[in-house]
C-alpha atoms as a PDB file:
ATOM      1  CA  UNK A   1     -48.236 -56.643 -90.548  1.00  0.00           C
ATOM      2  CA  UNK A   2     -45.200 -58.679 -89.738  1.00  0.00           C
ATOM      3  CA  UNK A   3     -44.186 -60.425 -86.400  1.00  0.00           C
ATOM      4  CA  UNK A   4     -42.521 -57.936 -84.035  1.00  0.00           C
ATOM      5  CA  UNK A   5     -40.668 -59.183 -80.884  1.00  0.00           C
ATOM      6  CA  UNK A   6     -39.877 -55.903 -78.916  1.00  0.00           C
ATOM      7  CA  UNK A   7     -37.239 -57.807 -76.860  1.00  0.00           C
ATOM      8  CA  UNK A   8     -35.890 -59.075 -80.285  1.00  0.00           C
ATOM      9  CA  UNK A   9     -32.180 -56.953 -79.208  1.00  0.00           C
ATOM     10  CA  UNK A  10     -32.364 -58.268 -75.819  1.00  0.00           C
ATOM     11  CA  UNK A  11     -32.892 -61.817 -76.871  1.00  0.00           C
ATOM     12  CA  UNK A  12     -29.969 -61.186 -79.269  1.00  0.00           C
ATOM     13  CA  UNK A  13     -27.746 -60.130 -76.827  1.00  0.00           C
ATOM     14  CA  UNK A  14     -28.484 -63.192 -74.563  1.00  0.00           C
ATOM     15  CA  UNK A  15     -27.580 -65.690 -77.826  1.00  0.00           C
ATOM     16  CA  UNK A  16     -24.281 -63.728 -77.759  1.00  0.00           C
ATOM     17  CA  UNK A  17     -23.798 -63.994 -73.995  1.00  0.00           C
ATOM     18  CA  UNK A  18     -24.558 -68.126 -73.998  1.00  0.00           C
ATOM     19  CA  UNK A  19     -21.926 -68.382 -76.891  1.00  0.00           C
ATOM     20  CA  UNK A  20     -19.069 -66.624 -75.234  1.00  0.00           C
ATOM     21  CA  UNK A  21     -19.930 -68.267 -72.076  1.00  0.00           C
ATOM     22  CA  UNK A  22     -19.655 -71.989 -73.834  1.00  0.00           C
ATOM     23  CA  UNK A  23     -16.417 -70.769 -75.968  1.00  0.00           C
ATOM     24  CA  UNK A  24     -15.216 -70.473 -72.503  1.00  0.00           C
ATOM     25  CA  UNK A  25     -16.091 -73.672 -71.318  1.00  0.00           C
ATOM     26  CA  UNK A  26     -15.036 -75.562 -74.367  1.00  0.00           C
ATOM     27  CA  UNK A  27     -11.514 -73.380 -73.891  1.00  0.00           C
ATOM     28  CA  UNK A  28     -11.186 -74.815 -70.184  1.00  0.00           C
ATOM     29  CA  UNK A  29     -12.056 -78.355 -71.391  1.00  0.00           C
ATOM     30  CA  UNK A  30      -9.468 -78.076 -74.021  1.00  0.00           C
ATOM     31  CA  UNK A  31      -6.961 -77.058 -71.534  1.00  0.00           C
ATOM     32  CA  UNK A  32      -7.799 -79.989 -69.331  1.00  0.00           C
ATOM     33  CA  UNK A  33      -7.078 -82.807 -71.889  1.00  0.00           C
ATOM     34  CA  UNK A  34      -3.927 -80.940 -73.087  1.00  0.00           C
ATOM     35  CA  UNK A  35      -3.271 -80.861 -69.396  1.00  0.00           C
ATOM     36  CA  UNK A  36      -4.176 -84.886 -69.077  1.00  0.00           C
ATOM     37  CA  UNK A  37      -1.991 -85.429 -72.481  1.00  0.00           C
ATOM     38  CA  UNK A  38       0.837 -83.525 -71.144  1.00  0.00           C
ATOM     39  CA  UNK A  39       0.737 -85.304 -67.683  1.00  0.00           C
ATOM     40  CA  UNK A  40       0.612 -88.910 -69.116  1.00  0.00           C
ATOM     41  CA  UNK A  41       3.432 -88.142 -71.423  1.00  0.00           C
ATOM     42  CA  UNK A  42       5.719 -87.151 -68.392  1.00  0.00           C
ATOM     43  CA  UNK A  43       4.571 -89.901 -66.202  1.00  0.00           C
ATOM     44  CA  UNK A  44       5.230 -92.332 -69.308  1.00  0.00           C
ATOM     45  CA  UNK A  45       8.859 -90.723 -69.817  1.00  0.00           C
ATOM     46  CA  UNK A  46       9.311 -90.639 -65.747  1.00  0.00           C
ATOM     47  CA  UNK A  47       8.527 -94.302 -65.935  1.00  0.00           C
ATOM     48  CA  UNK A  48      10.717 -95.094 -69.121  1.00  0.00           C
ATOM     49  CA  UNK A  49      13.687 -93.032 -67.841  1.00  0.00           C
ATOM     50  CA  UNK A  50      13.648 -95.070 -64.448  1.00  0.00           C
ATOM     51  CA  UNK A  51      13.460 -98.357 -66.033  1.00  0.00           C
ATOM     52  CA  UNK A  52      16.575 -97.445 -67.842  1.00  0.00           C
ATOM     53  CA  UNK A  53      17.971 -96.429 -65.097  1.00  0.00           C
ATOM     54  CA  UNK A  54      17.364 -99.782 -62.889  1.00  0.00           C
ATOM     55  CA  UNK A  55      18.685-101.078 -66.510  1.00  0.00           C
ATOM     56  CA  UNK A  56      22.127 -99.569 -65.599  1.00  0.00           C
ATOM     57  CA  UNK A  57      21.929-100.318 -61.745  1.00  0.00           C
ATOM     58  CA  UNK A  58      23.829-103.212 -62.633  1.00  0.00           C
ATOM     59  CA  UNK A  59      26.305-101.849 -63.573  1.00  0.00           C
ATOM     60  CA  UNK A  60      28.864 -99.639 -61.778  1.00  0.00           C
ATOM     61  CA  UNK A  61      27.614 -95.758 -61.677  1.00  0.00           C
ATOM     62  CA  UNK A  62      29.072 -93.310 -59.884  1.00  0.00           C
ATOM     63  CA  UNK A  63      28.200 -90.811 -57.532  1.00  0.00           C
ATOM     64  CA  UNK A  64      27.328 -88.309 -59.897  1.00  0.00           C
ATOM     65  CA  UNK A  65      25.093 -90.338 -61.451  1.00  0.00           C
ATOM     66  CA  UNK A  66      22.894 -91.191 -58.504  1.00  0.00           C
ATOM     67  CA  UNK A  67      22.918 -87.552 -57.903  1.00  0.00           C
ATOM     68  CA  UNK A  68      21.550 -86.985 -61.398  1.00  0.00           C
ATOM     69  CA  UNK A  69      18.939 -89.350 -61.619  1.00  0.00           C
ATOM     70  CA  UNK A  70      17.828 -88.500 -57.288  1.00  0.00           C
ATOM     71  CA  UNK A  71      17.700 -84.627 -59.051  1.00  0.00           C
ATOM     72  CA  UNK A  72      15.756 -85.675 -62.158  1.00  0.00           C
ATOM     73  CA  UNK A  73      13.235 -87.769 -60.065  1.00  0.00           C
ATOM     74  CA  UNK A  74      12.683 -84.606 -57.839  1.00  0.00           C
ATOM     75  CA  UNK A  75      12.199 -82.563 -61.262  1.00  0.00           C
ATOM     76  CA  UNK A  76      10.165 -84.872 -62.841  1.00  0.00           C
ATOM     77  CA  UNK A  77       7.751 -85.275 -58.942  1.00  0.00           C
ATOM     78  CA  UNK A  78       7.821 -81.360 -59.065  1.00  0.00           C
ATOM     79  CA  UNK A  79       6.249 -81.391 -62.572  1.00  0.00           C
ATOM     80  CA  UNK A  80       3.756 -83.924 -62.227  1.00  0.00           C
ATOM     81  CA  UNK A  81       2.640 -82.213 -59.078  1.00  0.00           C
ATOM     82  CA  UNK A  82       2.107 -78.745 -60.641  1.00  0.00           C
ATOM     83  CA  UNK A  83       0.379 -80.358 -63.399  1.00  0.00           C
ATOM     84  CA  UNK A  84      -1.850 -82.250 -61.175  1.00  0.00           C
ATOM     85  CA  UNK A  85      -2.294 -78.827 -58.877  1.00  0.00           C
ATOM     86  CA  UNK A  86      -3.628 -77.118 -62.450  1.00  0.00           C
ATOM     87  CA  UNK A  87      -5.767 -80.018 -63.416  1.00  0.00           C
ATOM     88  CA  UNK A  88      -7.206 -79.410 -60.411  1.00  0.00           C
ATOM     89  CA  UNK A  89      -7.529 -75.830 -60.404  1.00  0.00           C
ATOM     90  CA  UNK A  90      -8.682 -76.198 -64.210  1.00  0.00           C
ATOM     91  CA  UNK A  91     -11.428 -78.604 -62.914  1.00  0.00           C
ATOM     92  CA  UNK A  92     -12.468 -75.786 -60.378  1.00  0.00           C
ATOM     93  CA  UNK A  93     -12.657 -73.521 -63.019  1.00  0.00           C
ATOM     94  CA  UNK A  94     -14.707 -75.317 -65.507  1.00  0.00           C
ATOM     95  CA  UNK A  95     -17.673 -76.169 -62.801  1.00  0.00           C
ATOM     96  CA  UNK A  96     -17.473 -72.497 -61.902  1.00  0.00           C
ATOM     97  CA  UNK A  97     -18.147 -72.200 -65.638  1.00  0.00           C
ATOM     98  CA  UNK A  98     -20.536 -74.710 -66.083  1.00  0.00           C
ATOM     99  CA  UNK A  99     -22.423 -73.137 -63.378  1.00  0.00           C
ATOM    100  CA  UNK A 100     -21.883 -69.880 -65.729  1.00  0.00           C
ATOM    101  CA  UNK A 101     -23.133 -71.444 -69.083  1.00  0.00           C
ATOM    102  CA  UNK A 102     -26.177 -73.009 -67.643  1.00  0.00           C
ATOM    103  CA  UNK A 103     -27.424 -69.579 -65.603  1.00  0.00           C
ATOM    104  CA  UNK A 104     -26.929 -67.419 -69.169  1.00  0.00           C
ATOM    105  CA  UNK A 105     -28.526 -70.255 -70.705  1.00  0.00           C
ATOM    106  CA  UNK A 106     -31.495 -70.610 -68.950  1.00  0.00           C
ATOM    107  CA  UNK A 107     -31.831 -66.487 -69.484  1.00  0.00           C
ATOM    108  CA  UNK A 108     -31.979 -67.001 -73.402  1.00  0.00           C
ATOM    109  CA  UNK A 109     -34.137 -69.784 -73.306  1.00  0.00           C
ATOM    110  CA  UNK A 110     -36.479 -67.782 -70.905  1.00  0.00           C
ATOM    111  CA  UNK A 111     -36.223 -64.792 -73.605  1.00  0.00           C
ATOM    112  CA  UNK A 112     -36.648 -67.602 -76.128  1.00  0.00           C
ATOM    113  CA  UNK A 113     -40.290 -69.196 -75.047  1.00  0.00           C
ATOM    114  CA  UNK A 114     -41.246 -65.249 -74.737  1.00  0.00           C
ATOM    115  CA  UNK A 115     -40.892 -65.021 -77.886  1.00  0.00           C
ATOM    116  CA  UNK A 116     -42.313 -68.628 -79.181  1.00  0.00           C
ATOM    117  CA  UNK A 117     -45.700 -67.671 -76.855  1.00  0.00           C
ATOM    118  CA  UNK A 118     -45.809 -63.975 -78.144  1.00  0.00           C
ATOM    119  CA  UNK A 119     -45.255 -65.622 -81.848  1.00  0.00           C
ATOM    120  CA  UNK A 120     -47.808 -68.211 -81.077  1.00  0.00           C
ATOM    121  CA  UNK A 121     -50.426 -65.312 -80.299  1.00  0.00           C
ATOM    122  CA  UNK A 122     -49.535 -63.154 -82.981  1.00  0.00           C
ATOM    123  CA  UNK A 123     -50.425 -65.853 -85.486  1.00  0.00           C
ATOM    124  CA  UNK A 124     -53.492 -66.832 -83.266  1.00  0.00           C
ATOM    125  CA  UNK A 125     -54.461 -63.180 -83.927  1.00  0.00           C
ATOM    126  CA  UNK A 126     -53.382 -63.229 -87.475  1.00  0.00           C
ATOM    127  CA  UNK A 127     -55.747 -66.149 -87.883  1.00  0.00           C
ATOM    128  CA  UNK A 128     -58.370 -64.400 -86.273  1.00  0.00           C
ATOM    129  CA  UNK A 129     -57.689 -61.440 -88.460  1.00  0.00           C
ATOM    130  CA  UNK A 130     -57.709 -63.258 -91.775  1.00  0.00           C
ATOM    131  CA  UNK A 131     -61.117 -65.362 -90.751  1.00  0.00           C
ATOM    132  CA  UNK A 132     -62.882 -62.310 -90.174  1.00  0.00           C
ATOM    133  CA  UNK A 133     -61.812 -60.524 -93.698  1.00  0.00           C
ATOM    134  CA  UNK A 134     -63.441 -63.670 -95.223  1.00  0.00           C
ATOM    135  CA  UNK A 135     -66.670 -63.521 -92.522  1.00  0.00           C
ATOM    136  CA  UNK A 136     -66.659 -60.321 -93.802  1.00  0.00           C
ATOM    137  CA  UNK A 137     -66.137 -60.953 -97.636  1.00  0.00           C
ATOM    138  CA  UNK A 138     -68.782 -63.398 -97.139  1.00  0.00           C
ATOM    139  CA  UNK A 139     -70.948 -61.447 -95.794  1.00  0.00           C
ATOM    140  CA  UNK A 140     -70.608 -58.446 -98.457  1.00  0.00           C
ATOM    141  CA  UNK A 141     -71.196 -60.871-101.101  1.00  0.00           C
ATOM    142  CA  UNK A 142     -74.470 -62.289 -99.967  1.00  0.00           C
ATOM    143  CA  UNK A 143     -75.486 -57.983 -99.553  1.00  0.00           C
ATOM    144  CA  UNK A 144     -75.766 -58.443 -95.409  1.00  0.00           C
ATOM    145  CA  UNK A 145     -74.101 -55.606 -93.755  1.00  0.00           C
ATOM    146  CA  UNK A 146     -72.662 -56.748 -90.223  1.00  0.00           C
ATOM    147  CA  UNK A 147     -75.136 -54.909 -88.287  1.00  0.00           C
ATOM    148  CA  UNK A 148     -77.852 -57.246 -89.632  1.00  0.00           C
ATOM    149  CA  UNK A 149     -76.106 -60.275 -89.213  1.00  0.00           C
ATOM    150  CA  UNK A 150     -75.274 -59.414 -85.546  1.00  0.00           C
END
């Protein structure tokens, strides 16, 4: 008779749970070093394009110009600020989803020694089973019936 785990579906469904839940987290993780990539790139071109800029301060610019570059600084502020702000709201999310991951995980695994102890008594049984065939085998060939040996 083979090993049977009646909670064999449940178990199943709790592997499937755990996976989706750390597809998730690996998705928010991903989005937080695109995030970081994204950020350092416009802080390195905010930084280049002001260094030009004080570049050309010594020269004569006019009006417009100052305008441009006081309007492209704002820009440039504005973005680095809502990438910060979703950094930070992508950090939220990813304990929030940690917390997630470890709670679904620690159902599986719970599911999981179930089914290691249940396996582990099965075979203890199975042993148990097969030693008395032989007792019994044994006891056939020397022409003792069990009732005489007990």
């Amino acid at each position: 008779m083979a090993f049977h785990f009646s909670l064999d579906a449940a178990l199943r469904v709790r592997r499937g749970q755990e996976r989706v839940e750390r597809l998730k987290l690996e998705a928010i993780i991903s989005e937080q070093a695109q995030t970081r990539a994204t950020l350092q790139e416009v802080t390195e071109i905010h930084f280049e394009s002001r260094r030009r800029f004080q570049q050309e301060l010594g020269g004569a610019l006019a009006g417009s110009e100052l305008q441009f570059e006081a309007t492209r600084e704002a820009n440039m502020a504005s973005v680095r600020a809502a990438l910060r702000a979703r950094l930070l709201h992508l950090e939220r999310q990813r304990v929030t989803q940690v917390q997630v991951f470890y709670k679904v995980r620690r159902h599986r695994e719970v599911l999981e020694n179930l089914r290691l102890r249940k396996l582990d008594l099965y075979r203890l049984e199975q042993s148990r089973r097969e030693q008395q065939q032989l007792d019994d085998l044994f006891l056939m060939r020397q022409g003792i019936t069990r009732d005489e040996y007990e």
